[in-house]
Protein backbone atom coordinates (compact mmCIF):
# COMPACT_ATOMS: atom_id res chain seq x y z
CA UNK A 1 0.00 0.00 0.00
CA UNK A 2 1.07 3.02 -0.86
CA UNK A 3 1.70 6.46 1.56
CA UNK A 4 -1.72 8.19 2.29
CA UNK A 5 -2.55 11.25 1.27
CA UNK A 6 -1.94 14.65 2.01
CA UNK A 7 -5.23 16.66 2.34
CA UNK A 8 -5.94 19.95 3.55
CA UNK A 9 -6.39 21.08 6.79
CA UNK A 10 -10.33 22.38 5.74
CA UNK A 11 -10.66 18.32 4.87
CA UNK A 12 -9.61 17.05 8.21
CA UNK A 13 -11.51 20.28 10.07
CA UNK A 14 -15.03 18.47 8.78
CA UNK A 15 -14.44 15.29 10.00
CA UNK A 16 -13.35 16.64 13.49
CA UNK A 17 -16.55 19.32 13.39
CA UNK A 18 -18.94 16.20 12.43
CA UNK A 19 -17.80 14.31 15.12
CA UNK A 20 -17.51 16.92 17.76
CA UNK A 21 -21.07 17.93 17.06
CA UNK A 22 -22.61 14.50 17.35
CA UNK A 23 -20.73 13.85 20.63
CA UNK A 24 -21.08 17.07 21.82
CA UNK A 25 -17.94 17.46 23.37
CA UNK A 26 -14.29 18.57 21.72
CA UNK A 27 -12.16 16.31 20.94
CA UNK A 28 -8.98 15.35 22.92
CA UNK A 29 -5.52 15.97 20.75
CA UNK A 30 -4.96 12.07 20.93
CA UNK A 31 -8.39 11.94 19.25
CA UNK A 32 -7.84 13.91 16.29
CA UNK A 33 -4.76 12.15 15.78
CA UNK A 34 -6.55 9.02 15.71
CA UNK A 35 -9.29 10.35 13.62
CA UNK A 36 -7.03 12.01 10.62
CA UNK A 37 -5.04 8.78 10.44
CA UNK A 38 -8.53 6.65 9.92
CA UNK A 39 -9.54 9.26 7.62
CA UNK A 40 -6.61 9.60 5.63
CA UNK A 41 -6.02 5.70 5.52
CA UNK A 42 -9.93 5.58 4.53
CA UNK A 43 -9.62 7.95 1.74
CA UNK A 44 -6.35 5.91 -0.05
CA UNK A 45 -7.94 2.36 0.21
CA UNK A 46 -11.38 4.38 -1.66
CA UNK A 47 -8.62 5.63 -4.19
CA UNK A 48 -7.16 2.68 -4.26
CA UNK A 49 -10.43 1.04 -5.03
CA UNK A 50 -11.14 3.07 -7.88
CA UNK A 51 -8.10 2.96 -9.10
CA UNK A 52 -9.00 -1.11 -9.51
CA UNK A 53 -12.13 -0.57 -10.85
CA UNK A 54 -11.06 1.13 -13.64
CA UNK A 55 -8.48 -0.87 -14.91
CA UNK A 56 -10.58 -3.79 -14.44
CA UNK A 57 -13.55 -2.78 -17.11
């Protein structure tokens, strides 16, 4: 598998609002950490997915 991706800030700054509103509560540095990495690691196997799909057909 390849590196992940480098997104913006304003990318990861969604995810964090999204889940900060629906626990109601801020999240802890450790947290975010956490959360980018998922996010980031989500967003290259979805690439990565594509990316198979379309050399498949």
């Amino acid at each position: 598998m390849n590196e992940p991706f480098n997104y913006s800030d304003i990318s990861y700054n969604e995810v964090i609002f999204y889940l900060e509103s629906k626990w109601g509560r801020q999240l802890s540095d450790h947290e975010r950490k956490v959360l980018i990495e998922g996010y980031r690691f989500g967003r290259l196997v979805e690439a990565e997915n594509e990316i198979k799909i379309l050399f498949t057909e």
